[in-house]
N, C-alpha and C. Protein backbone atom coordinates (compact mmCIF):
# COMPACT_ATOMS: atom_id res chain seq x y z
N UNK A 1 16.71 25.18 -36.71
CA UNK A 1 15.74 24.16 -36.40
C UNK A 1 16.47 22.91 -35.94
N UNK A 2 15.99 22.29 -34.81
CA UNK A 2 16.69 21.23 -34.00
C UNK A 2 15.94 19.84 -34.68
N UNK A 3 16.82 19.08 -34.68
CA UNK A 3 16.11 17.53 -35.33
C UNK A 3 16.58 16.47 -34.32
N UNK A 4 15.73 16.00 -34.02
CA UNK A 4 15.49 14.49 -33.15
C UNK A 4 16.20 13.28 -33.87
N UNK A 5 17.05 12.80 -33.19
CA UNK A 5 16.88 11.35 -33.78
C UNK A 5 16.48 10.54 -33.00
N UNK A 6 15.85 9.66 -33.40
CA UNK A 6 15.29 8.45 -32.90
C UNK A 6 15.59 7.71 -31.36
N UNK A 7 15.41 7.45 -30.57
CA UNK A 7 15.51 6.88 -29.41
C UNK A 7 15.87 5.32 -29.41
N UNK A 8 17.13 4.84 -28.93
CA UNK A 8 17.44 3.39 -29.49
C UNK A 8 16.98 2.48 -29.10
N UNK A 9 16.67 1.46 -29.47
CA UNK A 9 16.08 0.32 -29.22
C UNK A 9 16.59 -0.11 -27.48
N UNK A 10 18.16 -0.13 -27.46
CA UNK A 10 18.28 -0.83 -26.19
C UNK A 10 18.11 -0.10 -25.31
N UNK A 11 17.98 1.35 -25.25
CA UNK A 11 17.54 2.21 -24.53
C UNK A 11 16.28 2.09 -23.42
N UNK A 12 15.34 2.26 -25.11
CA UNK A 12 14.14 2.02 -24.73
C UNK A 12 13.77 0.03 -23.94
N UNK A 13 14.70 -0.44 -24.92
CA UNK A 13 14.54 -1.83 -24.06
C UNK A 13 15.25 -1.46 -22.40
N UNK A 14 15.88 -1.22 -21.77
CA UNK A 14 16.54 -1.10 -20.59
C UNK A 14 15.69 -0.21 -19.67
N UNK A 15 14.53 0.76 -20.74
CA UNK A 15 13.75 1.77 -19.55
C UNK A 15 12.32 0.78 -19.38
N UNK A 16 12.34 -0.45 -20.12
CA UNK A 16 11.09 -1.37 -19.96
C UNK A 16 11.34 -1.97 -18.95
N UNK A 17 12.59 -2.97 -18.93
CA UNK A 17 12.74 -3.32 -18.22
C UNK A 17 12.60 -3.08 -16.30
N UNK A 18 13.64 -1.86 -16.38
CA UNK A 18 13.08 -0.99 -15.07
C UNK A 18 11.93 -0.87 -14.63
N UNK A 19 11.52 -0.25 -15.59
CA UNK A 19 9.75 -0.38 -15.09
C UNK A 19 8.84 -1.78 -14.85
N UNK A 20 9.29 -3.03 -15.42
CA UNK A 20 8.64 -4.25 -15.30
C UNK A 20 9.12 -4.29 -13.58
N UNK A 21 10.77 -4.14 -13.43
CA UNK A 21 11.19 -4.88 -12.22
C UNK A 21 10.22 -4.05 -10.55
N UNK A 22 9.66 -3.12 -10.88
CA UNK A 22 9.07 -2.07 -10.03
C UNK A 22 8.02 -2.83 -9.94
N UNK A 23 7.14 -3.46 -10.26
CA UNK A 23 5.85 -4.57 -10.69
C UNK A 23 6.36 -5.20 -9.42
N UNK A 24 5.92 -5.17 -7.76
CA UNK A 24 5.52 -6.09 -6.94
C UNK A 24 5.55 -7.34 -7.33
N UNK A 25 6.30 -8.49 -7.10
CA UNK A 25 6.21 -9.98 -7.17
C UNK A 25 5.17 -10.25 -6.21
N UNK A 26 4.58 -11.28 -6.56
CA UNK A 26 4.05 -12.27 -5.64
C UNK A 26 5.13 -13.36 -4.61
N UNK A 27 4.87 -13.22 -3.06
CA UNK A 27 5.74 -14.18 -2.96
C UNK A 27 4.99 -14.50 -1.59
N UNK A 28 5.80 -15.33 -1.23
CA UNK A 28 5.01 -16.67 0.37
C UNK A 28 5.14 -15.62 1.42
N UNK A 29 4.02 -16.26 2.20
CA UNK A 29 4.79 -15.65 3.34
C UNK A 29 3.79 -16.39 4.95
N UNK A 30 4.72 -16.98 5.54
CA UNK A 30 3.49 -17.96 6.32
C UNK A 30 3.45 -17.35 8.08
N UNK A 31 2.27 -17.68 8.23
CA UNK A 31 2.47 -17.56 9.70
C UNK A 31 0.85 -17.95 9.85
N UNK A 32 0.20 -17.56 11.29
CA UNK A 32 -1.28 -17.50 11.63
C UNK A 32 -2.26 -16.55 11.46
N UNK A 33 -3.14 -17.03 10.83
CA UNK A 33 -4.18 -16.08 10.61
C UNK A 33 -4.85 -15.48 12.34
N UNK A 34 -4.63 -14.09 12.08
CA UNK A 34 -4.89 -13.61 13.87
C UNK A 34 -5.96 -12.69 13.64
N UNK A 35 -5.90 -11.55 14.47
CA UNK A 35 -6.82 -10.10 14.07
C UNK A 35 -5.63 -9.31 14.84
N UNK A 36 -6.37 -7.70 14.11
CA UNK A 36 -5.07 -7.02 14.68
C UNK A 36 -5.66 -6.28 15.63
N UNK A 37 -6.92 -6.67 16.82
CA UNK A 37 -6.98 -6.22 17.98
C UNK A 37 -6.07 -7.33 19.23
N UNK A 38 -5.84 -8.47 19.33
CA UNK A 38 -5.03 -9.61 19.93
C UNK A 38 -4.01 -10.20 19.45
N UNK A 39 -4.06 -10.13 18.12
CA UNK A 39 -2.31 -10.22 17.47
C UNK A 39 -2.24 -11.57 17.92
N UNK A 40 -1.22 -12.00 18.51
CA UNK A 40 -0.46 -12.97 18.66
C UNK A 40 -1.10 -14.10 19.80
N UNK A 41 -1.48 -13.30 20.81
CA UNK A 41 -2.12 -13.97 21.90
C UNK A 41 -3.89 -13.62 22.28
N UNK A 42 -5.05 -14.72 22.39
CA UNK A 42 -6.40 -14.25 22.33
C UNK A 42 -6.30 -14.99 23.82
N UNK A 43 -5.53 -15.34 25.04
CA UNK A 43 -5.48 -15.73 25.90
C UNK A 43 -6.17 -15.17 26.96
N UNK A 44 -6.21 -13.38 26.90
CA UNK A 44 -6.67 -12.73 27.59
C UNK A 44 -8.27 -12.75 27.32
N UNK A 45 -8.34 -12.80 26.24
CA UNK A 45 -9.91 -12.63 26.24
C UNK A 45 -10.99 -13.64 26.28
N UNK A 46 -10.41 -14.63 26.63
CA UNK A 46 -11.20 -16.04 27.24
C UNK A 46 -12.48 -16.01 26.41
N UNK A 47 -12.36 -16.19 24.68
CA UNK A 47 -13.51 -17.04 24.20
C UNK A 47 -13.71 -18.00 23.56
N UNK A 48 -12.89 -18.72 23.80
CA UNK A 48 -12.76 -20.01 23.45
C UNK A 48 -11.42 -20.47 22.54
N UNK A 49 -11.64 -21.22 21.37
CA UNK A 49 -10.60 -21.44 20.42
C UNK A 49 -10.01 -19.86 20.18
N UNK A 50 -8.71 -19.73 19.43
CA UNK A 50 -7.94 -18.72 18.65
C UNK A 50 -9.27 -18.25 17.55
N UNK A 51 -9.72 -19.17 16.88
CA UNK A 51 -10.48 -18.91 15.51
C UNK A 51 -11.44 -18.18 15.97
N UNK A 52 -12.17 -18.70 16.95
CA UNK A 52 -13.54 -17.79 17.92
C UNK A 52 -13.21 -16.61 17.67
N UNK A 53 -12.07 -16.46 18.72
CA UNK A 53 -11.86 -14.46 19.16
C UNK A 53 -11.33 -14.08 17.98
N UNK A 54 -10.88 -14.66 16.91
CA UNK A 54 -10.26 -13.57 15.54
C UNK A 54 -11.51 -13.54 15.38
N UNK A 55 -12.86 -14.32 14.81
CA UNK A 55 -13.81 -14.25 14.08
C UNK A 55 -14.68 -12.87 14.71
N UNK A 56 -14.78 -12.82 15.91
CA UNK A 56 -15.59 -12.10 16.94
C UNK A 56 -14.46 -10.67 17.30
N UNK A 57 -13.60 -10.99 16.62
CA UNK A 57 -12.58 -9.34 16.98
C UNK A 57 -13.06 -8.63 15.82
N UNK A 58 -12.99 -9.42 14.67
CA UNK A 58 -13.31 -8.87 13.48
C UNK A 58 -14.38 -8.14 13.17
N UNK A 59 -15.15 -9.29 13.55
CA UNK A 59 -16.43 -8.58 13.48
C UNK A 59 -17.16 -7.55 14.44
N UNK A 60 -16.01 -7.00 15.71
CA UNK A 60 -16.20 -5.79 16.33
C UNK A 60 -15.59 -5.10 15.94
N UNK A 61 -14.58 -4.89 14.67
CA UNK A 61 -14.22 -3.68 13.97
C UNK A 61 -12.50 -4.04 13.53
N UNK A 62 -11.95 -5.19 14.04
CA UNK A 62 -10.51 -4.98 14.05
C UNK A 62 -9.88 -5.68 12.39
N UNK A 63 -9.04 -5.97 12.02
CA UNK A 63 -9.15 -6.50 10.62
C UNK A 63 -8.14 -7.90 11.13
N UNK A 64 -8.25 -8.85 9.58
CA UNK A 64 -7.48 -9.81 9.62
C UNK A 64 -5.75 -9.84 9.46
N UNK A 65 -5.44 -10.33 9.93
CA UNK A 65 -3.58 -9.99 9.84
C UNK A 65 -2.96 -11.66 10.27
N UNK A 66 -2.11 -11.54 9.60
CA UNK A 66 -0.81 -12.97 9.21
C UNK A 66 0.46 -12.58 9.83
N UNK A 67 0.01 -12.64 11.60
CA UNK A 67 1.36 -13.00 12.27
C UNK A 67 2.36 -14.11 12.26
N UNK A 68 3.85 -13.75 11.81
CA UNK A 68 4.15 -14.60 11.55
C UNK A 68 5.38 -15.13 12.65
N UNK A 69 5.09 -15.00 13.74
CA UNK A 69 6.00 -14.91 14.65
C UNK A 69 6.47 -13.87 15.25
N UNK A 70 7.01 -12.71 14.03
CA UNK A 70 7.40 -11.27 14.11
C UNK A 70 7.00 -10.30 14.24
N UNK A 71 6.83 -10.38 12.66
CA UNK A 71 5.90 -9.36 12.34
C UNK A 71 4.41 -9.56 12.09
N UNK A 72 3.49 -8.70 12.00
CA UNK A 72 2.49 -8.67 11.50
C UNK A 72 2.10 -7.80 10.14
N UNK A 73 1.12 -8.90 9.45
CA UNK A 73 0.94 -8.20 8.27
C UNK A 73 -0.83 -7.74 8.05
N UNK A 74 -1.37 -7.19 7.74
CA UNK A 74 -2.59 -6.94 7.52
C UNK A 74 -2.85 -7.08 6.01
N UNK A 75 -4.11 -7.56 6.33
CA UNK A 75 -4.45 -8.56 4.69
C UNK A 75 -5.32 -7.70 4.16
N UNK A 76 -5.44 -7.53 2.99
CA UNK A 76 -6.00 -6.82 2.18
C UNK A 76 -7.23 -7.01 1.45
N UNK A 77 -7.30 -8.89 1.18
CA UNK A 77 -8.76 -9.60 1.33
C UNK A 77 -8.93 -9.83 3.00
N UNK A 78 -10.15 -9.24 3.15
CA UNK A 78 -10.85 -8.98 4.58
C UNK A 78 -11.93 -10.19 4.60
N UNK A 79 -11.94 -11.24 3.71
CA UNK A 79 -13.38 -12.06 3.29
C UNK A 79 -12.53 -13.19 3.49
N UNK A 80 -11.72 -13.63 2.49
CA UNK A 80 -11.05 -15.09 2.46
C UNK A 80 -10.29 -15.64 4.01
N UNK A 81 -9.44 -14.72 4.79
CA UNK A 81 -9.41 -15.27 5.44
C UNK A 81 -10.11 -15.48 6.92
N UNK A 82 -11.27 -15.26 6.56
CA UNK A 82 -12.20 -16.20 7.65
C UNK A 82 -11.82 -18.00 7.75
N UNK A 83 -12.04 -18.37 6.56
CA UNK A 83 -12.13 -19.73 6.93
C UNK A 83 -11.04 -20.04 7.78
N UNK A 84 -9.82 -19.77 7.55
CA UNK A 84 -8.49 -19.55 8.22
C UNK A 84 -8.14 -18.85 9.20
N UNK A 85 -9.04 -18.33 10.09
CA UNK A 85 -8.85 -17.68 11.37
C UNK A 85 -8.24 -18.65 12.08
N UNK A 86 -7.44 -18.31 12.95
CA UNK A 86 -6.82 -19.43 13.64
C UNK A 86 -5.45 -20.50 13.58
N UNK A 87 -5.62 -20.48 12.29
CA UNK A 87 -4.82 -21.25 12.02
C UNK A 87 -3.27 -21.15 11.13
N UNK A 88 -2.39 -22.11 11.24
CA UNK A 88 -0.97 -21.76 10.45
C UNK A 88 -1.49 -21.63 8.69
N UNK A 89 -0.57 -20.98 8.18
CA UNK A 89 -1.11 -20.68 6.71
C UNK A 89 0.17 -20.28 5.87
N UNK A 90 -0.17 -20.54 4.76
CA UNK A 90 1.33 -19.47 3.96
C UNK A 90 0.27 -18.67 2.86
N UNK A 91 0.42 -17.69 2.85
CA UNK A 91 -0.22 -16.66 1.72
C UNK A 91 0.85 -15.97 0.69
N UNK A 92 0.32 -16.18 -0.34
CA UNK A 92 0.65 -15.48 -1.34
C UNK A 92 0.46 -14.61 -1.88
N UNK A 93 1.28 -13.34 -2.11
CA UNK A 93 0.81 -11.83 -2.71
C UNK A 93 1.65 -11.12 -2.42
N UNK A 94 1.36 -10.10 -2.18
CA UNK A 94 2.61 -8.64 -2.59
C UNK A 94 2.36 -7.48 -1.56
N UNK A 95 3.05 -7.22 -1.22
CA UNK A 95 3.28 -5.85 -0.28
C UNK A 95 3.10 -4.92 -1.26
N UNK A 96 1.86 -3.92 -0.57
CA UNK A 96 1.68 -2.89 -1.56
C UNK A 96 2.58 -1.33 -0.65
N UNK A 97 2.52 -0.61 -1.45
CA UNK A 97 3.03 0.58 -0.49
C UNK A 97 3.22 0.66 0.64
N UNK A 98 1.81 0.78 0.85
CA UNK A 98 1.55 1.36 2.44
C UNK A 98 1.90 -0.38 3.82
N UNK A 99 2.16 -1.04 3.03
CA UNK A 99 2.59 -2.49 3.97
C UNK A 99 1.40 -3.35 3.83
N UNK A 100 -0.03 -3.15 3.40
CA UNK A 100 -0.74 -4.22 3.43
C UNK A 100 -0.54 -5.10 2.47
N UNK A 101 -0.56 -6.63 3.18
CA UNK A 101 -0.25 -8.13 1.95
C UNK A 101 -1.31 -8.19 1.34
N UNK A 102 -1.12 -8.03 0.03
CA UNK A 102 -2.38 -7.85 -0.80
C UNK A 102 -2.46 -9.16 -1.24
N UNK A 103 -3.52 -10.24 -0.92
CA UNK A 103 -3.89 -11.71 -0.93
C UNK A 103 -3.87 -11.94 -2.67
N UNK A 104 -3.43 -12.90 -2.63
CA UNK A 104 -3.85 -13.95 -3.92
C UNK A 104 -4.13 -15.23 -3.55
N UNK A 105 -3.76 -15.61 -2.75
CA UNK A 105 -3.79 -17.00 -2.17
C UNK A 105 -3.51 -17.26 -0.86
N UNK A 106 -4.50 -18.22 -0.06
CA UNK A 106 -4.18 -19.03 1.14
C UNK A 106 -4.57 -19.76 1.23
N UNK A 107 -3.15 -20.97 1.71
CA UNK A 107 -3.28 -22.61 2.12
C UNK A 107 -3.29 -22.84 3.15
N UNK A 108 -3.49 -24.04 3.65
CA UNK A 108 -2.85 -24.63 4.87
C UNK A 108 -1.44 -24.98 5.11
N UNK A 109 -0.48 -24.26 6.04
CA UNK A 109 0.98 -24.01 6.00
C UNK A 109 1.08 -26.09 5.65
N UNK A 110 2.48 -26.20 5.11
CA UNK A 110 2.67 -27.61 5.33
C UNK A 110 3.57 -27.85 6.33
């Protein structure tokens, strides 16, 4: 008959740890609130302000996304950033798996 001993404390402290550091941070990340049918430029589609054609891309099917020069990110609250169509911003939250910035927060960039 086989007997167990106990599993050690720092063990088990060092396999917590690991697993906490896997936990997505929250962190900044700024650029313009766009849509991801025009991205970067709404020049072509002549409707007025930037905020117009994100608001009116969106609402023909395309989603919100935080170009930030580079890259683009697609946001994961689809609601909050309306007010912020258009404009510079820094958002806060976490890259989930699949690449969408999963929102906690958006300001006005400073």
């Amino acid at each position: 008959m086989r007997t167990f001993r106990a599993v050690p404390r720092r063990f088990v402290f060092c396999l917590l740890a690991a697993v906490c550091s896997l936990a997505a941070a929250d962190q900044t990340y700024t650029g313009t609130i766009t849509d991801s049918m025009c991205g970067k430029s709404h020049a072509s589609m002549k409707m007025g302000t930037d905020a117009n054609c994100t608001i009116a891309c969106v609402k023909a099917g395309a989603k919100y996304v935080l170009f930030d020069g580079v890259k683009t990110y697609t946001l994961g609250d689809q609601t909050m950033p309306e007010r912020y169509a258009g404009k510079h911003v820094t958002v806060t939250g976490s890259l989930d798996k699949s690449g969408v910035l999963q929102v906690a927060k958006i300001e006005p960039a400073k």
